[in-house]
PDB file of N, CA and C in Angstrom:
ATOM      1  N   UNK A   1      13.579  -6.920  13.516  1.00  0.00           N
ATOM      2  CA  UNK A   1      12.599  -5.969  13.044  1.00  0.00           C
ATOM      3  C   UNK A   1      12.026  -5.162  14.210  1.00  0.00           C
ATOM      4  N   UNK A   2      11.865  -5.713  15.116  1.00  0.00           N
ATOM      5  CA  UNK A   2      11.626  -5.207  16.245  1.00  0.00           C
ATOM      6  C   UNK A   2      12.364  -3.942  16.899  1.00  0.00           C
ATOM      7  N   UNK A   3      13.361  -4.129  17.104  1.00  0.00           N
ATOM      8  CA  UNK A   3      14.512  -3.316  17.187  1.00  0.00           C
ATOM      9  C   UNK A   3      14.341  -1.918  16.447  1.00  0.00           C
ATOM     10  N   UNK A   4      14.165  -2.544  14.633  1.00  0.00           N
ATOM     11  CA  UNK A   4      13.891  -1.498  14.000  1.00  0.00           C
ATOM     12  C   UNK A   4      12.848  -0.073  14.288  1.00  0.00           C
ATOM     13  N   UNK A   5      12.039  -0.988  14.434  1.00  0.00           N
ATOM     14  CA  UNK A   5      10.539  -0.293  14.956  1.00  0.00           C
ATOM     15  C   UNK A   5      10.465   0.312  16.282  1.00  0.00           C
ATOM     16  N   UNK A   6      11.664   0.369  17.212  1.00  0.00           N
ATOM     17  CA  UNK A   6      11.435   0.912  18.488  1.00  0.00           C
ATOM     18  C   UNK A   6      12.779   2.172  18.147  1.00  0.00           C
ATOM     19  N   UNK A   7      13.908   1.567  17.319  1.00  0.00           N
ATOM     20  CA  UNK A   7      15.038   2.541  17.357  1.00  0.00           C
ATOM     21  C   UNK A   7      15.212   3.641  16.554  1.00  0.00           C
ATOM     22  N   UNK A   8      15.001   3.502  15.336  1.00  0.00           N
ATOM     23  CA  UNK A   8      14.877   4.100  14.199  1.00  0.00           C
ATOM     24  C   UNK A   8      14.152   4.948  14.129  1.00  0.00           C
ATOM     25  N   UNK A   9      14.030   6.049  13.714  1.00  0.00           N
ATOM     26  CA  UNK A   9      13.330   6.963  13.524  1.00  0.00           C
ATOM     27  C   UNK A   9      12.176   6.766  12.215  1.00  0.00           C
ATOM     28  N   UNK A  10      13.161   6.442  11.359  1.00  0.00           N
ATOM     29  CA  UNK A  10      11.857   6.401  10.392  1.00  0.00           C
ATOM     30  C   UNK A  10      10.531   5.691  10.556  1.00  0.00           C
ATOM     31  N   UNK A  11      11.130   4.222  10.927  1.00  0.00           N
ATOM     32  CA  UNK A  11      10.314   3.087  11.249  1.00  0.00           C
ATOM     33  C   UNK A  11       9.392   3.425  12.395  1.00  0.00           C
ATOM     34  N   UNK A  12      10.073   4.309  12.885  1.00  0.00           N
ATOM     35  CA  UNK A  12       8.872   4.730  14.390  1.00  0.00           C
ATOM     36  C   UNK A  12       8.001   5.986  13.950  1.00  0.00           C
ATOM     37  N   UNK A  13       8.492   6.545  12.848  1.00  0.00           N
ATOM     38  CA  UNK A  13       7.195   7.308  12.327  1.00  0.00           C
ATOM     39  C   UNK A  13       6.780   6.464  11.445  1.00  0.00           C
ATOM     40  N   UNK A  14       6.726   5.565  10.649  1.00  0.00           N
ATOM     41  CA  UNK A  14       6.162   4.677  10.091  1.00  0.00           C
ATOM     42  C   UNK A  14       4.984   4.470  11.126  1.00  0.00           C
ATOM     43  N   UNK A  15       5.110   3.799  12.536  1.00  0.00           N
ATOM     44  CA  UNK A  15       3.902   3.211  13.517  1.00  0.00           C
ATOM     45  C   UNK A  15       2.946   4.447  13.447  1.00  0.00           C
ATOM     46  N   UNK A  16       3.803   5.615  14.164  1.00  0.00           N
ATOM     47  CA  UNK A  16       2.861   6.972  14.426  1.00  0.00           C
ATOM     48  C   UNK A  16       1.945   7.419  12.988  1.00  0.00           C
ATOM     49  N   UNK A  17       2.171   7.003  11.771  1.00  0.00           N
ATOM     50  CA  UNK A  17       1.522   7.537  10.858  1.00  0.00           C
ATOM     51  C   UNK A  17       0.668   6.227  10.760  1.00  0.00           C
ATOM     52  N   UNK A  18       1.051   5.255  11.020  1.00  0.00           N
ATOM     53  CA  UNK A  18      -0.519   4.114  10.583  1.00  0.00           C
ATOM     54  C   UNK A  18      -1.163   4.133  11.791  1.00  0.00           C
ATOM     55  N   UNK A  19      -0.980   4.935  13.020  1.00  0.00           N
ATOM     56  CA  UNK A  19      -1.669   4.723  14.422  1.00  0.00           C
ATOM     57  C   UNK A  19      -2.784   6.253  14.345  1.00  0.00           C
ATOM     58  N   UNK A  20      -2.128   7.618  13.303  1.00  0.00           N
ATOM     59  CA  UNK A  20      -3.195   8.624  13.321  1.00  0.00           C
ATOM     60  C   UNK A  20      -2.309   9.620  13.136  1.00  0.00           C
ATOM     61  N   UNK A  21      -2.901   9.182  11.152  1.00  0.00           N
ATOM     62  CA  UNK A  21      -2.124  10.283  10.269  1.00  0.00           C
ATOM     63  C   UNK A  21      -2.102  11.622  10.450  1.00  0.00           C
ATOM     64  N   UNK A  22      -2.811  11.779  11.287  1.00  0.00           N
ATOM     65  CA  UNK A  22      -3.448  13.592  11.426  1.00  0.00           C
ATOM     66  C   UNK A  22      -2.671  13.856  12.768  1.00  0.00           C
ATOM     67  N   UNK A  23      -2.813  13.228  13.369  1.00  0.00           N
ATOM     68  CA  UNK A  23      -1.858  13.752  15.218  1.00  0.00           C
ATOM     69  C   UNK A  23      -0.822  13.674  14.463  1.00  0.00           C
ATOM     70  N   UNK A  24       0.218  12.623  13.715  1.00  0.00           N
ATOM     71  CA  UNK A  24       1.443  12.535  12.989  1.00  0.00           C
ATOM     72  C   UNK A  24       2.309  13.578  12.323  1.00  0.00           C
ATOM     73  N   UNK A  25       1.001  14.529  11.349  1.00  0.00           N
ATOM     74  CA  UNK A  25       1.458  15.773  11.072  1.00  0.00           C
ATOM     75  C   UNK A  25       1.043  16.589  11.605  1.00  0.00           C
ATOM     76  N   UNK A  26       0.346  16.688  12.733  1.00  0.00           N
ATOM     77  CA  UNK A  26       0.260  18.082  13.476  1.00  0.00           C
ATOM     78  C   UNK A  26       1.904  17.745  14.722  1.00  0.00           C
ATOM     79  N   UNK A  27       2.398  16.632  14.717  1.00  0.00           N
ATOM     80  CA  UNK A  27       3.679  16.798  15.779  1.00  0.00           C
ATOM     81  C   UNK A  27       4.756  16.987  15.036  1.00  0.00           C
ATOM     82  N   UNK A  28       4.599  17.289  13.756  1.00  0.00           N
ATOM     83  CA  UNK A  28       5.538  18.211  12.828  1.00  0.00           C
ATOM     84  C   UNK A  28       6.473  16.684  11.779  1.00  0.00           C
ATOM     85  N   UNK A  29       5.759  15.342  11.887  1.00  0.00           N
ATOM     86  CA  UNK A  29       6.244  14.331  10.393  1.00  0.00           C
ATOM     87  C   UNK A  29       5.823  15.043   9.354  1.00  0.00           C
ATOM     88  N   UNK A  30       6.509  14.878   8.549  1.00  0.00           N
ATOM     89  CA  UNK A  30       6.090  14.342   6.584  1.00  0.00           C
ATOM     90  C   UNK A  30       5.436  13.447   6.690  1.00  0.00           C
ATOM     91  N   UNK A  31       4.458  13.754   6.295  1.00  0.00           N
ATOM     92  CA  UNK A  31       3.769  12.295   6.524  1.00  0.00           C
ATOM     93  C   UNK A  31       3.031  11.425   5.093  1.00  0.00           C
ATOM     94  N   UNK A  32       3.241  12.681   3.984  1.00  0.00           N
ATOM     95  CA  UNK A  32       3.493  12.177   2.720  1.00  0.00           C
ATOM     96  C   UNK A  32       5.006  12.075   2.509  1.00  0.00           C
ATOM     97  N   UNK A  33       6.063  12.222   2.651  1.00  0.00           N
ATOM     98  CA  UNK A  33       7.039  11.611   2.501  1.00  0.00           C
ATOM     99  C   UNK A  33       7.517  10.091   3.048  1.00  0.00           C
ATOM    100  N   UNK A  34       6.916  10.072   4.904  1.00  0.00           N
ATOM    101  CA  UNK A  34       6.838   8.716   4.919  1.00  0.00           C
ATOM    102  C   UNK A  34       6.219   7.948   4.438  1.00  0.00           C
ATOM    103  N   UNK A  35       5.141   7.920   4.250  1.00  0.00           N
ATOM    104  CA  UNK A  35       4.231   6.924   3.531  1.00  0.00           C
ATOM    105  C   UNK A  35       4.704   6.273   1.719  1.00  0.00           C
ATOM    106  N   UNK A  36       5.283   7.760   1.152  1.00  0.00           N
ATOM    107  CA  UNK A  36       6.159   7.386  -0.305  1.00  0.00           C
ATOM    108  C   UNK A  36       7.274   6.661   0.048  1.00  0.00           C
ATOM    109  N   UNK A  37       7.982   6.936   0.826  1.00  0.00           N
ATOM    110  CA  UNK A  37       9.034   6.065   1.372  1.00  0.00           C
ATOM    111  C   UNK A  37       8.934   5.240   1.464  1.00  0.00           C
ATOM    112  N   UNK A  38       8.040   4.653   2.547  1.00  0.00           N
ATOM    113  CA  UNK A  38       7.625   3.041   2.393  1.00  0.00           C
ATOM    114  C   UNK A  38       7.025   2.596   1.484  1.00  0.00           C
ATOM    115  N   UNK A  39       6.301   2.730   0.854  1.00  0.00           N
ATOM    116  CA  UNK A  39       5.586   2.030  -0.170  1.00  0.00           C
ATOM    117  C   UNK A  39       6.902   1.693  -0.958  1.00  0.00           C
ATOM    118  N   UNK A  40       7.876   2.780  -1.287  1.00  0.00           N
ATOM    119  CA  UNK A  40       9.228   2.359  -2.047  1.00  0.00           C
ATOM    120  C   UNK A  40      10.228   1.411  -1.251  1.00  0.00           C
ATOM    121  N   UNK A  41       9.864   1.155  -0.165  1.00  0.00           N
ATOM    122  CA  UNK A  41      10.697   0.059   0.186  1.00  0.00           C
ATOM    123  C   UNK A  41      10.297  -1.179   0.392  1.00  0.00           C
ATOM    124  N   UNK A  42       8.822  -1.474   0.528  1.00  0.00           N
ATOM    125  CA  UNK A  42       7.831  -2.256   0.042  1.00  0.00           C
ATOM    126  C   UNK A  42       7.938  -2.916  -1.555  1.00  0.00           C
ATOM    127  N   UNK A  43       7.506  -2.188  -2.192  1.00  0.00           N
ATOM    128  CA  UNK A  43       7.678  -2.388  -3.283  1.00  0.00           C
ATOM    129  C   UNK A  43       9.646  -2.649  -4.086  1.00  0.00           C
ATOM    130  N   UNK A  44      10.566  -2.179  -3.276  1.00  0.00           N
ATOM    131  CA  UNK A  44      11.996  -3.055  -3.586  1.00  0.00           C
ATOM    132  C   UNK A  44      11.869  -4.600  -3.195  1.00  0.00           C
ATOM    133  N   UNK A  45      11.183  -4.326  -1.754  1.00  0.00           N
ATOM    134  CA  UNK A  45      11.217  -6.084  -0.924  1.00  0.00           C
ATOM    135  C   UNK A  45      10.587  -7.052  -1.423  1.00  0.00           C
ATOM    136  N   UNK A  46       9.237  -6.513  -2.283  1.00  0.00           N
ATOM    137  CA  UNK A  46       8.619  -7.543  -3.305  1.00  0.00           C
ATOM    138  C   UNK A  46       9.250  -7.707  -3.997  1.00  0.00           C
ATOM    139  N   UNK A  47       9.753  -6.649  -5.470  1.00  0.00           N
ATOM    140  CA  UNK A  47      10.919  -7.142  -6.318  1.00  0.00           C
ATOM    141  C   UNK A  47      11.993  -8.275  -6.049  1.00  0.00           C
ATOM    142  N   UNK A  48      12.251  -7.909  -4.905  1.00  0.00           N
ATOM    143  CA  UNK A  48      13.721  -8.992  -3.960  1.00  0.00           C
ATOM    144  C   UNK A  48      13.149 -10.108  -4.053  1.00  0.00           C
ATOM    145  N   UNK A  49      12.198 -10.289  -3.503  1.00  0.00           N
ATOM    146  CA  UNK A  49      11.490 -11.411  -2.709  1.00  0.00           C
ATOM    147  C   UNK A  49      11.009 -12.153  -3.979  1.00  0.00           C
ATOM    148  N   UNK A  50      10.161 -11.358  -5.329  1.00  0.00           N
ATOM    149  CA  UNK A  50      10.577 -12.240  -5.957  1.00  0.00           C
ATOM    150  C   UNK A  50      10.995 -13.095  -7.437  1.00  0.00           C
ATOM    151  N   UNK A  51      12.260 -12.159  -6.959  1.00  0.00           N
ATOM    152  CA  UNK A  51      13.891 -12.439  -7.951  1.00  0.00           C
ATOM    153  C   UNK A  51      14.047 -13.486  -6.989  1.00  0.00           C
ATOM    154  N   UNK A  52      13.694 -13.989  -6.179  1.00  0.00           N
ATOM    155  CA  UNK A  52      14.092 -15.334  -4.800  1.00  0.00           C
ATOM    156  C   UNK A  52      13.337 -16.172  -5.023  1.00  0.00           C
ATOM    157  N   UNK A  53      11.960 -15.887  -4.873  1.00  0.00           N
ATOM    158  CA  UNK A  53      11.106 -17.296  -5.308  1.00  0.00           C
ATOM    159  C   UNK A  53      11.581 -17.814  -6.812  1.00  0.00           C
ATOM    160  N   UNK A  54      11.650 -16.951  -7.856  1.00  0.00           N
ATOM    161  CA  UNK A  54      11.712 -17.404  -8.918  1.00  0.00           C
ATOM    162  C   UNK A  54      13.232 -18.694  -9.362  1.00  0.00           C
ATOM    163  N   UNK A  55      14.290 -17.895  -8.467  1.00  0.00           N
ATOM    164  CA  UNK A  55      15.706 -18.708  -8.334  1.00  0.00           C
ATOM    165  C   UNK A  55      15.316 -19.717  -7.585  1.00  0.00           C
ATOM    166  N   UNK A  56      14.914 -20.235  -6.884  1.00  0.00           N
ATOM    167  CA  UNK A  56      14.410 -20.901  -5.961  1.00  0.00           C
ATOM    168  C   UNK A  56      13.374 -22.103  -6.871  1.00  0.00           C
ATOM    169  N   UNK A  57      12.569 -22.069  -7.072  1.00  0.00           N
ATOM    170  CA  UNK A  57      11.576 -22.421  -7.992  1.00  0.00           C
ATOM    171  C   UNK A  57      12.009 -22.630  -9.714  1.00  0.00           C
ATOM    172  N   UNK A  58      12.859 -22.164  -9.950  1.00  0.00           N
ATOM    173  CA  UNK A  58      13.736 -22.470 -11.134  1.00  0.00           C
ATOM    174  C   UNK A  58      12.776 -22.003 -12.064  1.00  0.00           C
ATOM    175  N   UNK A  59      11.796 -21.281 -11.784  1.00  0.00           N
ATOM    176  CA  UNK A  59      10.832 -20.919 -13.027  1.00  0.00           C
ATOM    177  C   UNK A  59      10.102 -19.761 -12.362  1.00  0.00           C
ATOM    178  N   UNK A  60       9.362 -18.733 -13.492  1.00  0.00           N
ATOM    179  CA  UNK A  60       8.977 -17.657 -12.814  1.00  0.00           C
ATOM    180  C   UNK A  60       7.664 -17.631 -13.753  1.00  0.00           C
ATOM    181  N   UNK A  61       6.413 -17.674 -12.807  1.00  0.00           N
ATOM    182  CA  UNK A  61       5.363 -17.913 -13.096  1.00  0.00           C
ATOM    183  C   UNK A  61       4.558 -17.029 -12.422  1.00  0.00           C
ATOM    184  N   UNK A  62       3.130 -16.514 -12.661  1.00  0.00           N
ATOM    185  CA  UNK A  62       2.481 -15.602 -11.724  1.00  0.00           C
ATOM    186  C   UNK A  62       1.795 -15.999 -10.881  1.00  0.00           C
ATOM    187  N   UNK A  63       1.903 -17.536 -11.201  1.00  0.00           N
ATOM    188  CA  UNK A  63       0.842 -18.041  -9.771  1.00  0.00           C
ATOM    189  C   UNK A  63       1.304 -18.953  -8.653  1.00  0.00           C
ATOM    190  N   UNK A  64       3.194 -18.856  -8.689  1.00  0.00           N
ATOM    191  CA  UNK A  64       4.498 -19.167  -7.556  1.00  0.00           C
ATOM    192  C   UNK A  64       3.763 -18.064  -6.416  1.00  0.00           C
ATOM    193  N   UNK A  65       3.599 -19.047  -5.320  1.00  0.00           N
ATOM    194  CA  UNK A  65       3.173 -17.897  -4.108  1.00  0.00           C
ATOM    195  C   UNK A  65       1.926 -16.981  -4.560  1.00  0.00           C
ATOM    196  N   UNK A  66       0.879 -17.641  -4.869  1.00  0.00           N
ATOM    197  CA  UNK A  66      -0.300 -17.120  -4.849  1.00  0.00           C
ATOM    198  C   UNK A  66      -1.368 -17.463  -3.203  1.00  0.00           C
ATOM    199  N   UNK A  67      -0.852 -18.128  -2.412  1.00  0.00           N
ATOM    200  CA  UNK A  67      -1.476 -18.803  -1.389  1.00  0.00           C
ATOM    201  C   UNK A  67      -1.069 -18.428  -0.373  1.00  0.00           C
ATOM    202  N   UNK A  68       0.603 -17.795  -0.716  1.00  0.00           N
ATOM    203  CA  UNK A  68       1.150 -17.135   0.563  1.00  0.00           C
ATOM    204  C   UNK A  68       0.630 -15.596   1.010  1.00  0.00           C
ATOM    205  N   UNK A  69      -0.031 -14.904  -0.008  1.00  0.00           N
ATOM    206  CA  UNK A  69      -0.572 -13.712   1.185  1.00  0.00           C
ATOM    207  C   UNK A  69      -1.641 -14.078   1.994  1.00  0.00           C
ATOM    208  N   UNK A  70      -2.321 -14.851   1.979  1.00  0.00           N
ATOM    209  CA  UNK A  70      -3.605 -15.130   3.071  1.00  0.00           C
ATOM    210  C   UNK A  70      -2.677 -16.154   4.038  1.00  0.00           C
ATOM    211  N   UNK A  71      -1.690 -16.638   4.088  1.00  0.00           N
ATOM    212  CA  UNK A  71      -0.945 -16.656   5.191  1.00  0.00           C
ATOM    213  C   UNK A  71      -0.313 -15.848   5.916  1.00  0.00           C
ATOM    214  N   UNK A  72      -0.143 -14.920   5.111  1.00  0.00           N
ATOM    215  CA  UNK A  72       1.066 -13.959   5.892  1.00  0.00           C
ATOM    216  C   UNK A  72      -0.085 -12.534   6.524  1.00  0.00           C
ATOM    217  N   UNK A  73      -1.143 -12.358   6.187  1.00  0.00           N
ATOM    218  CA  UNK A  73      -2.651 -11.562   6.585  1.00  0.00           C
ATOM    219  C   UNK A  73      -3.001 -12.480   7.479  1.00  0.00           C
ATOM    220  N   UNK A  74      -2.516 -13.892   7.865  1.00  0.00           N
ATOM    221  CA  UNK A  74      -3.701 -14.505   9.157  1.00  0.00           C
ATOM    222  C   UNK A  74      -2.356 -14.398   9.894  1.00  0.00           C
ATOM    223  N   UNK A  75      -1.377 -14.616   9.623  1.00  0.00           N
ATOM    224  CA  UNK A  75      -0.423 -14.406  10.633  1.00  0.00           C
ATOM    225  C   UNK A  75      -0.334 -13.201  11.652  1.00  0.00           C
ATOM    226  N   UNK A  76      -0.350 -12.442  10.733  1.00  0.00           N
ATOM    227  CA  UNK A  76      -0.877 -10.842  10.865  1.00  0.00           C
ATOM    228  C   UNK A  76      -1.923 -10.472  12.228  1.00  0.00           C
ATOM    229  N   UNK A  77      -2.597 -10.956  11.713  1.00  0.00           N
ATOM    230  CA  UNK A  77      -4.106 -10.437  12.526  1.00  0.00           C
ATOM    231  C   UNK A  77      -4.282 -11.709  13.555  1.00  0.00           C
ATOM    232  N   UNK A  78      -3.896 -12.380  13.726  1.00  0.00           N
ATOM    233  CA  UNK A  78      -3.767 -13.318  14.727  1.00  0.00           C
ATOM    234  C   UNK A  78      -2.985 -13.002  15.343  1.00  0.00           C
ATOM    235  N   UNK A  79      -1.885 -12.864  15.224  1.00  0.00           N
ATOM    236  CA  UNK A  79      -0.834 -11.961  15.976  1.00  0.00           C
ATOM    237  C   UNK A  79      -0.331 -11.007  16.791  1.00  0.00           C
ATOM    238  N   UNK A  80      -2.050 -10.477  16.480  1.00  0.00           N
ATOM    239  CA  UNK A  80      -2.148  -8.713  16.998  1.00  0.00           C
ATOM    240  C   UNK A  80      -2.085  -7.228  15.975  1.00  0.00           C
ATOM    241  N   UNK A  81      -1.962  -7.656  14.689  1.00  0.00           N
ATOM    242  CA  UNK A  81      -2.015  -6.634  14.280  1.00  0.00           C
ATOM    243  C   UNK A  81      -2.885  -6.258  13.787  1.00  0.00           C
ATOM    244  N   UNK A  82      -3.202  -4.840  13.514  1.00  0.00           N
ATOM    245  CA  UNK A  82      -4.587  -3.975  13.466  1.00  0.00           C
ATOM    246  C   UNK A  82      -4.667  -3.525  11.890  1.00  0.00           C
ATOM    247  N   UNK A  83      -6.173  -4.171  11.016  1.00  0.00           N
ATOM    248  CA  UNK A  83      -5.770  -3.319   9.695  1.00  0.00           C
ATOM    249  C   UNK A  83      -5.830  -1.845   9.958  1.00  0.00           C
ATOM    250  N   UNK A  84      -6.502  -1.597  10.486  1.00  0.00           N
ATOM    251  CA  UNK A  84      -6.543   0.271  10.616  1.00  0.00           C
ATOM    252  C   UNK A  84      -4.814   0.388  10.600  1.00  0.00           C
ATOM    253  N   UNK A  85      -4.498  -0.099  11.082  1.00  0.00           N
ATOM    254  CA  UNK A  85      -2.724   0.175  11.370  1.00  0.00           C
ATOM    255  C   UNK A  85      -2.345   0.988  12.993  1.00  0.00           C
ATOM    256  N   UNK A  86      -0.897   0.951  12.958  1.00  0.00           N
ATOM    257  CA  UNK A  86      -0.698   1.213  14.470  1.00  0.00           C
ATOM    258  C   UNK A  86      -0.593   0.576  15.778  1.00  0.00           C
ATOM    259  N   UNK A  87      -0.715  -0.678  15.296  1.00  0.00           N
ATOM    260  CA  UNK A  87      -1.243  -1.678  16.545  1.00  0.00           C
ATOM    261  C   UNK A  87      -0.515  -3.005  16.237  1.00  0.00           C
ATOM    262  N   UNK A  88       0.184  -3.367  17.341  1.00  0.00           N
ATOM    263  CA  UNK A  88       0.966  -4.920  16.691  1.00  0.00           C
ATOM    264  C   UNK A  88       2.188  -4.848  16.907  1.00  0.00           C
ATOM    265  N   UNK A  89       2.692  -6.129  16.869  1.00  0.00           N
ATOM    266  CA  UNK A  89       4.083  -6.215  17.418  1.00  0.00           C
ATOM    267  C   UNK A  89       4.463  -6.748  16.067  1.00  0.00           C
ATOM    268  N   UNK A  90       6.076  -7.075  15.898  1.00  0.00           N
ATOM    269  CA  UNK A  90       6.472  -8.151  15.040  1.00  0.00           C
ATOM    270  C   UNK A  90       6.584  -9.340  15.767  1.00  0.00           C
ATOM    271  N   UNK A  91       6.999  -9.157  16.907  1.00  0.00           N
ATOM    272  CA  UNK A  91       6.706 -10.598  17.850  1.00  0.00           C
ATOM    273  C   UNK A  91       5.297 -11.166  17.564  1.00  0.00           C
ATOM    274  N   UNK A  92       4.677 -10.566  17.951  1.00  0.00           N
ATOM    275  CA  UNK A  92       3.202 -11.495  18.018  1.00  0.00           C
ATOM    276  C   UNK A  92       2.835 -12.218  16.296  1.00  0.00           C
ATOM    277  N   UNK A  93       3.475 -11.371  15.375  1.00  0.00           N
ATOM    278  CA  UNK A  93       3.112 -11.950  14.374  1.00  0.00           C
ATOM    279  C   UNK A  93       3.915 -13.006  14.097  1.00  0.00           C
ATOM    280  N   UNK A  94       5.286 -13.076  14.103  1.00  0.00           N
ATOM    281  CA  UNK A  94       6.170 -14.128  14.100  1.00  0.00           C
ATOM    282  C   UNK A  94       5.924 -15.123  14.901  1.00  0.00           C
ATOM    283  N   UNK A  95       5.454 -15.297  16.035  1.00  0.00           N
ATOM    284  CA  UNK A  95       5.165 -15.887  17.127  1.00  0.00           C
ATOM    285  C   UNK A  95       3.670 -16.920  16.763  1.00  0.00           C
ATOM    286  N   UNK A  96       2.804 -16.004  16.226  1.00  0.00           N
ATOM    287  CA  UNK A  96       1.593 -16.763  15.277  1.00  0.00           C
ATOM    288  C   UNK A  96       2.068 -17.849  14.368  1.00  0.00           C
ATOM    289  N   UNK A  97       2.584 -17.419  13.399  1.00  0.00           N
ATOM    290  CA  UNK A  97       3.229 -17.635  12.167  1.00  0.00           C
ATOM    291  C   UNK A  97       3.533 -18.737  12.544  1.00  0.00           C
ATOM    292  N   UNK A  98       4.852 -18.694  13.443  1.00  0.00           N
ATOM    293  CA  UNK A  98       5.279 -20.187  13.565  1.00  0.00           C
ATOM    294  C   UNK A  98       4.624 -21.222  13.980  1.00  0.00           C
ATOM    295  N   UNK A  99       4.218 -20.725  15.144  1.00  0.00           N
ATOM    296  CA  UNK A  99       2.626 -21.559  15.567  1.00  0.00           C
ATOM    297  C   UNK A  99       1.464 -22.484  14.541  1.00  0.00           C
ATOM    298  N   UNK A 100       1.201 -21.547  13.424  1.00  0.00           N
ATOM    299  CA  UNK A 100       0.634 -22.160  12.595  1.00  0.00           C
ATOM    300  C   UNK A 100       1.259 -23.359  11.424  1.00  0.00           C
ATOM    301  N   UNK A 101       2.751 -22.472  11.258  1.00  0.00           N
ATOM    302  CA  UNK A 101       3.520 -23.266  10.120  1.00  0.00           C
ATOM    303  C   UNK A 101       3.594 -25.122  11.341  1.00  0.00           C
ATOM    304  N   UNK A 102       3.987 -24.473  12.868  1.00  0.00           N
ATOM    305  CA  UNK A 102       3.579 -26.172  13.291  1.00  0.00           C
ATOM    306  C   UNK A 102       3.060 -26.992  13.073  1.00  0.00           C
ATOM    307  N   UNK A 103       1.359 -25.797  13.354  1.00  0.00           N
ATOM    308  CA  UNK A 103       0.476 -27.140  13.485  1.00  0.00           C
ATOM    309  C   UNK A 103      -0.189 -27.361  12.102  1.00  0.00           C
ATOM    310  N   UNK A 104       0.384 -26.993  10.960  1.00  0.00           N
ATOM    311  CA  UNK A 104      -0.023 -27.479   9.684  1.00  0.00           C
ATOM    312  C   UNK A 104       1.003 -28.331   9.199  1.00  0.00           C
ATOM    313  N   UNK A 105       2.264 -28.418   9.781  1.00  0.00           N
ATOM    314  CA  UNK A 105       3.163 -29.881   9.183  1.00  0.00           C
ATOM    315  C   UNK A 105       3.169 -30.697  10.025  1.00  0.00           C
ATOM    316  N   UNK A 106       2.425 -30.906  11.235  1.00  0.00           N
ATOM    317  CA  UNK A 106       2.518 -32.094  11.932  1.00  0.00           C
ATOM    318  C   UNK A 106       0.920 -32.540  12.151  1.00  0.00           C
TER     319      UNK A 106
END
């Protein structure tokens, strides 16, 4: 993901538009096109994600993974990332993450 976010173009206007939507389109982004963009690829990765829990879980219920977004928001912000947006690595959040998934099974 990392990779993504430094190589890619889109993904790197993705950062520049959550770091300051207004400098973003004055250096000539869409910056309503990126933002529709992602939200649509957001919203596929939930769908994905979960057509997965549900196979997984053998049953599809609305309250499978109700506990996992306030994990994946402390991972987040422990990590380094900024709600304003713009700020943060995927390292640091992965790097949290695991950290925590440690020291809560041992």
């Amino acid at each position: 993901m990392e990779f993504l976010l430094r190589k890619v173009v889109f993904f790197r206007y993705n950062y520049y538009v959550g770091n300051n939507e207004e400098a973003a389109r004055m250096s000539g982004i869409n910056v309503d096109l990126v933002k529709v963009t992602g939200y649509v690829i957001v919203a596929v990765l939930a769908g994905f994600s979960g057509i997965l829990m549900a196979a997984r879980m053998g049953t599809a219920s609305v309250t499978i993974g109700s506990m996992t977004n306030l994990n994946v928001l402390a991972a987040c912000v422990l990590g380094g990332a900024s709600f304003s947006g713009g700020q943060g690595t995927v390292l640091g959040a992965v790097l949290e993450h695991s950290c925590s998934n440690c020291s809560l099974t041992h």
